[in-house]
C-alpha atoms as a PDB file:
ATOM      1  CA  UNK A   1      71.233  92.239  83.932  1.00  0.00           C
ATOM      2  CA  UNK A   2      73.017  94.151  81.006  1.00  0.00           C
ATOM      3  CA  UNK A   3      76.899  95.432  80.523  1.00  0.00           C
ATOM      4  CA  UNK A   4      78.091  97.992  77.884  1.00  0.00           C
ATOM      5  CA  UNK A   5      81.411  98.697  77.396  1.00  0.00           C
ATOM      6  CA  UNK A   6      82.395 102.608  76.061  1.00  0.00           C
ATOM      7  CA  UNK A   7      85.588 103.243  74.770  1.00  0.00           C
ATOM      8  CA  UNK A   8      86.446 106.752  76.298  1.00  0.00           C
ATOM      9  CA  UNK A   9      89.270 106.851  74.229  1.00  0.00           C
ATOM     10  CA  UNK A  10      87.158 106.939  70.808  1.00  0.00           C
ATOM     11  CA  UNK A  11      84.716 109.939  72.027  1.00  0.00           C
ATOM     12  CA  UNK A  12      87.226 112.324  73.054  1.00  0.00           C
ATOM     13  CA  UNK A  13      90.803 113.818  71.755  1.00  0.00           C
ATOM     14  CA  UNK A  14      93.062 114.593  75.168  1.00  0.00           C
ATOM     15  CA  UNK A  15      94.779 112.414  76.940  1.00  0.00           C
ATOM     16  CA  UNK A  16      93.826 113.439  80.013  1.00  0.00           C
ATOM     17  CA  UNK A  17      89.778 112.815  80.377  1.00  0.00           C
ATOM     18  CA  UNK A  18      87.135 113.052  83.098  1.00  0.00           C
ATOM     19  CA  UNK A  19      84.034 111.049  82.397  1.00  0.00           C
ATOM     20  CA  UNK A  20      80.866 112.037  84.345  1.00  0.00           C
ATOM     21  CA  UNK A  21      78.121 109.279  84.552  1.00  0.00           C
ATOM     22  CA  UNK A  22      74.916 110.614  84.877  1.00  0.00           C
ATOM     23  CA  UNK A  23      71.629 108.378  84.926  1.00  0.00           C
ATOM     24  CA  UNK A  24      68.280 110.033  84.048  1.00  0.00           C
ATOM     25  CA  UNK A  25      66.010 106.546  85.568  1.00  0.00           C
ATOM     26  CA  UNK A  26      67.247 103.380  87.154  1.00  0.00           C
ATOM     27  CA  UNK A  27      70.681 102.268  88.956  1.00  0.00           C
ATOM     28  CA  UNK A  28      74.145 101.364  87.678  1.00  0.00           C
ATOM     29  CA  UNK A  29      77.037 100.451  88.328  1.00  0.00           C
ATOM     30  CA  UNK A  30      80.223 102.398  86.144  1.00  0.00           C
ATOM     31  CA  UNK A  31      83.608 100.684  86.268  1.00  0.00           C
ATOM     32  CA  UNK A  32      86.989 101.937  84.697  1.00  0.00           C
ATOM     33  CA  UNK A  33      89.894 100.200  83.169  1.00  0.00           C
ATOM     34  CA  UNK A  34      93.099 100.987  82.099  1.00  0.00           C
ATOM     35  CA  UNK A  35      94.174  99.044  79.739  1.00  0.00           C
ATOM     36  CA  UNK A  36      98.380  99.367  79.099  1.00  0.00           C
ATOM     37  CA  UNK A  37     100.945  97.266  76.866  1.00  0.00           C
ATOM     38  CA  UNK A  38     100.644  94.542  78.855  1.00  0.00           C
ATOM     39  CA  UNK A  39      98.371  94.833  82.005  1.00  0.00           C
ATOM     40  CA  UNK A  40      94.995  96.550  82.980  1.00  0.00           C
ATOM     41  CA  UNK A  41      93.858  97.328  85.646  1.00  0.00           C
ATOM     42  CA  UNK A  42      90.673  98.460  86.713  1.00  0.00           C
ATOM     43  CA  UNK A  43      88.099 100.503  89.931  1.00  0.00           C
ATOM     44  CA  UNK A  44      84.815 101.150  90.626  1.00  0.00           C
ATOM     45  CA  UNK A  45      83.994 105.088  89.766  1.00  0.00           C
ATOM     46  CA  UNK A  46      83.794 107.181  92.602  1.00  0.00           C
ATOM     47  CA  UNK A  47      79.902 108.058  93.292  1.00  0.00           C
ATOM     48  CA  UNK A  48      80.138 111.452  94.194  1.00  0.00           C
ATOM     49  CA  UNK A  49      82.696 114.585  94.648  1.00  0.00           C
ATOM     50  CA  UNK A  50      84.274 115.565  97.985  1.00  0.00           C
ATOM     51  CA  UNK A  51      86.567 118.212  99.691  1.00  0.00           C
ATOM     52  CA  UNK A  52      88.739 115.455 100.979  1.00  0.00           C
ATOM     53  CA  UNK A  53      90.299 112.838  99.687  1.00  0.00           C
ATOM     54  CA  UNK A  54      93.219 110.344 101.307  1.00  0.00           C
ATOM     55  CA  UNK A  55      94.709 107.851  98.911  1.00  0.00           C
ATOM     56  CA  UNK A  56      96.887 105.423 101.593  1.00  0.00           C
ATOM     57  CA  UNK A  57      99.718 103.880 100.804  1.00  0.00           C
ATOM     58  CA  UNK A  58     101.550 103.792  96.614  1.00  0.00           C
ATOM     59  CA  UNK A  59     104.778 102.983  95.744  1.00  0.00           C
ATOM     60  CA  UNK A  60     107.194 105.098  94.125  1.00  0.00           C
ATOM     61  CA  UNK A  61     110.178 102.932  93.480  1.00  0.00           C
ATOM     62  CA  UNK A  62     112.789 102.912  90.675  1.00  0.00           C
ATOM     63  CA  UNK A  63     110.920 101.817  87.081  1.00  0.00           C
ATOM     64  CA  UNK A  64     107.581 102.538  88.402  1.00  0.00           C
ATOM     65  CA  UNK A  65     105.636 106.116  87.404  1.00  0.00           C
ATOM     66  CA  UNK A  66     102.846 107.041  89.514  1.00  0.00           C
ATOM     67  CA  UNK A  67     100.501 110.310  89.214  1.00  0.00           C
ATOM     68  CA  UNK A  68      97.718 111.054  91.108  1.00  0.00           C
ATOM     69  CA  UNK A  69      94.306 112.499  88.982  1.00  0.00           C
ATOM     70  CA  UNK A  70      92.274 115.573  90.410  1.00  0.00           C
ATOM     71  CA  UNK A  71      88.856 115.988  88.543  1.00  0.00           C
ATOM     72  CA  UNK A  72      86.637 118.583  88.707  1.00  0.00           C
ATOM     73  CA  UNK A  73      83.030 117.596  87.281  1.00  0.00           C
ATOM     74  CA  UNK A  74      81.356 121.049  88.743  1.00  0.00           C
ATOM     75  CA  UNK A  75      80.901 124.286  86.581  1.00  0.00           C
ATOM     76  CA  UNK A  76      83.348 126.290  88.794  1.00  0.00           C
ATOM     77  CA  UNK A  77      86.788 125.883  89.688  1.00  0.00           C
ATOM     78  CA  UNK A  78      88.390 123.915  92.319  1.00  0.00           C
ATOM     79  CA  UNK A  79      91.472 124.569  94.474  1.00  0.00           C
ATOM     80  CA  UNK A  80      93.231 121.647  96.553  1.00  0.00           C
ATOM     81  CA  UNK A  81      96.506 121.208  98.389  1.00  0.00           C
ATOM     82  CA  UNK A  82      98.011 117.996  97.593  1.00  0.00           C
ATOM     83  CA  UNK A  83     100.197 116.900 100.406  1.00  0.00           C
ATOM     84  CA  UNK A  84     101.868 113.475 100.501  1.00  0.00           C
ATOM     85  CA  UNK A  85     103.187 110.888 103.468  1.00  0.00           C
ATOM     86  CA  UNK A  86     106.055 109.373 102.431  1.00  0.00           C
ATOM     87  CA  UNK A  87     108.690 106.891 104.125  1.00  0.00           C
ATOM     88  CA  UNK A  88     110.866 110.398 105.668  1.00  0.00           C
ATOM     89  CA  UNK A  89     107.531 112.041 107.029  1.00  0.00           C
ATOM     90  CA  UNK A  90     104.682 114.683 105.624  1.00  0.00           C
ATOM     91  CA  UNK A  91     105.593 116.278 102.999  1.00  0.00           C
ATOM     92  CA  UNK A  92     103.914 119.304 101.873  1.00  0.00           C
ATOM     93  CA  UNK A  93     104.955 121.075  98.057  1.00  0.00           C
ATOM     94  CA  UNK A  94     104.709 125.089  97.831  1.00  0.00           C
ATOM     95  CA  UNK A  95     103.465 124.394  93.906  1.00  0.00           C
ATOM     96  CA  UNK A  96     100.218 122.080  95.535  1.00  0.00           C
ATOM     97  CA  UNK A  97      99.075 124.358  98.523  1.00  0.00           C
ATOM     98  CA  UNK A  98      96.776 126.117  96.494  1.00  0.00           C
ATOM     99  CA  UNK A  99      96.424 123.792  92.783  1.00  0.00           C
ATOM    100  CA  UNK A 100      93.882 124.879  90.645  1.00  0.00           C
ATOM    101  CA  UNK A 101      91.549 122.087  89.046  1.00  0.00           C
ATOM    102  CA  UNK A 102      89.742 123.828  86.616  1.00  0.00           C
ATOM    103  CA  UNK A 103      85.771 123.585  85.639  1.00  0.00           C
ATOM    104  CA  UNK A 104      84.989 120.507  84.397  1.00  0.00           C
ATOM    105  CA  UNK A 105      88.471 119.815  83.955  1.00  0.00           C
ATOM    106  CA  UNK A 106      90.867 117.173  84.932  1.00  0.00           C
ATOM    107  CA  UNK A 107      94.542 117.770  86.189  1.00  0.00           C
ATOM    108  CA  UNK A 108      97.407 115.222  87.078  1.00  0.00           C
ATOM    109  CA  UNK A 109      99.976 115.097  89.673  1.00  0.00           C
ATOM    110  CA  UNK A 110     103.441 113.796  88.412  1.00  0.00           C
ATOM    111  CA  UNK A 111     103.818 112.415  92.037  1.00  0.00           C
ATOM    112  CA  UNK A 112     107.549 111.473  90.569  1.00  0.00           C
ATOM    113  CA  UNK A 113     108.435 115.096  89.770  1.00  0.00           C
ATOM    114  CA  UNK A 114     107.338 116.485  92.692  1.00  0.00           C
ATOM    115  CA  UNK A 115     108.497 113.944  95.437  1.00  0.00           C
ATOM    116  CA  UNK A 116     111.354 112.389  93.646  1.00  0.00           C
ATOM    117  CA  UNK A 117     111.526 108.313  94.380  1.00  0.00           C
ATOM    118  CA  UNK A 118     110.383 107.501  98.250  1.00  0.00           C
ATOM    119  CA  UNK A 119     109.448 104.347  98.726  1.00  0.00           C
ATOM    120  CA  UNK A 120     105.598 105.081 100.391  1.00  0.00           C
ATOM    121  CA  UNK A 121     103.774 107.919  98.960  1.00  0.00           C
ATOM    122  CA  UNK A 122      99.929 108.245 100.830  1.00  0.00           C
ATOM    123  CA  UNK A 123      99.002 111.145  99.333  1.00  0.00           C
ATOM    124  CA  UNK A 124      95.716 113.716 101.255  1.00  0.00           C
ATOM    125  CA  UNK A 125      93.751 116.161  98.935  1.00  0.00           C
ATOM    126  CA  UNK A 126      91.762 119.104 100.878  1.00  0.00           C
ATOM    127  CA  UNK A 127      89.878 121.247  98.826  1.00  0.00           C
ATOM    128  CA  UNK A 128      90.074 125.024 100.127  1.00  0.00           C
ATOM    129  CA  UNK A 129      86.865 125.363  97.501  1.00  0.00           C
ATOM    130  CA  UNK A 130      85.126 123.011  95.593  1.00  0.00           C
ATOM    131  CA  UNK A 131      85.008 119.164  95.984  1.00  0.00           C
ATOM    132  CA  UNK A 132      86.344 117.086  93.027  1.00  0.00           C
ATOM    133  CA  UNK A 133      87.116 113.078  92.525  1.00  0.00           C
ATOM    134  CA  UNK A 134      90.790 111.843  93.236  1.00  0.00           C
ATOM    135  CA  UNK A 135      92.527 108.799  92.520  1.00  0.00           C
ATOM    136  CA  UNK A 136      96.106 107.344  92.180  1.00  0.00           C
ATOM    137  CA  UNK A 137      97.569 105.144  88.840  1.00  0.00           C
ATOM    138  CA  UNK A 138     100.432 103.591  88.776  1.00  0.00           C
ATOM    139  CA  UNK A 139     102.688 101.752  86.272  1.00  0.00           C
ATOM    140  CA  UNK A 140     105.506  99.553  86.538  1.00  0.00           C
ATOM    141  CA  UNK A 141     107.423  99.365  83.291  1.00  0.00           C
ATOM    142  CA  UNK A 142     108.276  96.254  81.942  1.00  0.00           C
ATOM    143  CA  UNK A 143     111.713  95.122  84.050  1.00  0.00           C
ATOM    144  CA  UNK A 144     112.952  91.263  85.480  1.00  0.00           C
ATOM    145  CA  UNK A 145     110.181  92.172  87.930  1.00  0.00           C
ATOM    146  CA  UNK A 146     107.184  91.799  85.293  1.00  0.00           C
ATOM    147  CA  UNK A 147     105.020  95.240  84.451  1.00  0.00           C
ATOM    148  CA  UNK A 148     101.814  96.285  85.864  1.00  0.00           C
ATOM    149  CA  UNK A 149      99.320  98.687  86.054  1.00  0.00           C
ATOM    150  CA  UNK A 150      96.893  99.916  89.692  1.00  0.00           C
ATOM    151  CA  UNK A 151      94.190 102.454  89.405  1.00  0.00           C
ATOM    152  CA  UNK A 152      93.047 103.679  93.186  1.00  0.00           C
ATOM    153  CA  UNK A 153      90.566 105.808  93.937  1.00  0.00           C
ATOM    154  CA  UNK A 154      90.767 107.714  97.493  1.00  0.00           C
ATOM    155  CA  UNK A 155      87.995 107.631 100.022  1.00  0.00           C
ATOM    156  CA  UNK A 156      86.610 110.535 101.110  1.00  0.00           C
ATOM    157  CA  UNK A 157      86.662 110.335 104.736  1.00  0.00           C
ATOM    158  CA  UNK A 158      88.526 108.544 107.269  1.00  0.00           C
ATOM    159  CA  UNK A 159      86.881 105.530 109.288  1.00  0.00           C
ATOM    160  CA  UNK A 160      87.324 103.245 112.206  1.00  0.00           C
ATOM    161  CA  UNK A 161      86.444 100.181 110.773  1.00  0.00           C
ATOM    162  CA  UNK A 162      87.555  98.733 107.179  1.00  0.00           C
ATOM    163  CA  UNK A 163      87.306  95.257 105.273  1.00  0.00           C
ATOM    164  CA  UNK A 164      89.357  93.437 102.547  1.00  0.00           C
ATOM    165  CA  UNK A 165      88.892  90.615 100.921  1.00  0.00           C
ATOM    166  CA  UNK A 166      92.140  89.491  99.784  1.00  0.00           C
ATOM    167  CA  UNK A 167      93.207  87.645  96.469  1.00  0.00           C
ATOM    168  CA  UNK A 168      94.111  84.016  97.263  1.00  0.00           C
ATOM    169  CA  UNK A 169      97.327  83.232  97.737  1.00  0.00           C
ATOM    170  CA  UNK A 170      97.576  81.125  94.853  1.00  0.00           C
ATOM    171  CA  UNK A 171      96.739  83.648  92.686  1.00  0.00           C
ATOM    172  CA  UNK A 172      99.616  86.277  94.225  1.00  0.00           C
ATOM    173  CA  UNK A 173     102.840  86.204  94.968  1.00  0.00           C
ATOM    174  CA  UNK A 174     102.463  88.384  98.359  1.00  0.00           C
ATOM    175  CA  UNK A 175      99.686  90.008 100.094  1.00  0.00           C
ATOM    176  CA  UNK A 176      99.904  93.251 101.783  1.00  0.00           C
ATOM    177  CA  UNK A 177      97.333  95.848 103.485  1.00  0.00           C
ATOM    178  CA  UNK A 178      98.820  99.623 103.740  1.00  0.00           C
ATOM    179  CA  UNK A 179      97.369 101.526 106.643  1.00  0.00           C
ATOM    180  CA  UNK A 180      98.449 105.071 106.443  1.00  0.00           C
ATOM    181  CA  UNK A 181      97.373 107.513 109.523  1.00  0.00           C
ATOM    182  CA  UNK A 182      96.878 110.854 108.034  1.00  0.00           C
ATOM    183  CA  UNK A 183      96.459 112.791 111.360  1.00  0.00           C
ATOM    184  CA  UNK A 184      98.475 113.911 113.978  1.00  0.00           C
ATOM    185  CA  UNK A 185      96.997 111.624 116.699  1.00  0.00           C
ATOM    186  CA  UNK A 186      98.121 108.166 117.478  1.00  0.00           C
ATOM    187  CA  UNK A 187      96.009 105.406 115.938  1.00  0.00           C
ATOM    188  CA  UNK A 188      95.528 102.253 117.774  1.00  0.00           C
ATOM    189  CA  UNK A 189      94.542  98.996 115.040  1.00  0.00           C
ATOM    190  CA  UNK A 190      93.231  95.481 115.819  1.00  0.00           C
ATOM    191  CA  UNK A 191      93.343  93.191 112.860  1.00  0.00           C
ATOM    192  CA  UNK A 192      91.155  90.698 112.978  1.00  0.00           C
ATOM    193  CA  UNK A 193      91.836  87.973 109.995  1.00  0.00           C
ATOM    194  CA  UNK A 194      90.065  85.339 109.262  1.00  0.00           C
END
């Protein structure tokens, strides 16, 4: 077993990167971190592009930014309507029906900007062409409440059956699973928790 770490940061000049892990013999494994002031936060790398994306369930309250990041690894370009669920229904922005993500390119969502502050903000990425990679970061700036970072990627297709293993509760303060139901249809859930 062997680890290397790569410092994205010191191989590129943007702020804004998309890393593409290809492996000419063998397996791996690519993790990402985030690394802020005071947190980090880290997420397995997605293992392949797709035209859909849903990304349940991120907070948008007061002190915390959070952007969603559309990337592109393919030669041609991409375009994607963004639409998000929020805690006052679907909501669906003229400027993200038909977002361009550029070849080879990364772009970001200021999911702030566009949606303003509601509390619950699932957000669903359909490509109209392409496929790229999607995932949500967050940051809570440093208030009473502490600071933190998340880094989410989406899944790429909605399932009937899903596991979590949950921190301990001595290591949190509260635990919470988000469902979000992107559809129009009713969703019936069992939990089962052991």
């Amino acid at each position: 077993f062997a680890s290397e770490v790569i410092d994205v940061a010191e191989l590129v000049d943007t702020d804004t990167p998309g890393v593409i892990v290809e492996v000419s013999s063998g397996t791996v494994l690519a993790e990402q971190t985030l690394q802020g002031a005071v947190d980090a936060a880290w997420s397995l790398c997605a293992t392949r592009p797709s035209a859909n994306w849903y990304l349940p369930g991120g907070t948008a309250t007061i002190g915390t930014t959070s952007r969603l990041a559309l990337f592109n690894p393919f030669g041609d370009a991409a375009i994607v309507r963004v639409q998000f669920q929020t805690d006052v229904g679907l909501r669906n922005p003229s400027d993200l029906g038909a977002l361009v993500v550029p070849a080879k390119a990364r772009v970001d969502v200021n999911v702030d900007e566009v949606l303003g502050k509601p509390s619950i903000t699932g957000a669903i990425v359909e490509a109209k062409t392409g496929r790229v990679i999607a995932q949500r970061f967050e940051v809570l700036e440093a208030t009473e409440l502490g600071a933190g970072l998340t880094l989410s990627n989406g899944i790429p297709s909605l399932e009937t059956e899903l596991s979590a293993a949950l921190p301990s509760r001595l290591d949190t303060e509260s635990m919470n699973l988000s469902l979000s139901n992107p559809t129009d249809r009713i969703a019936n859930v069992t939990l089962n928790i052991t």
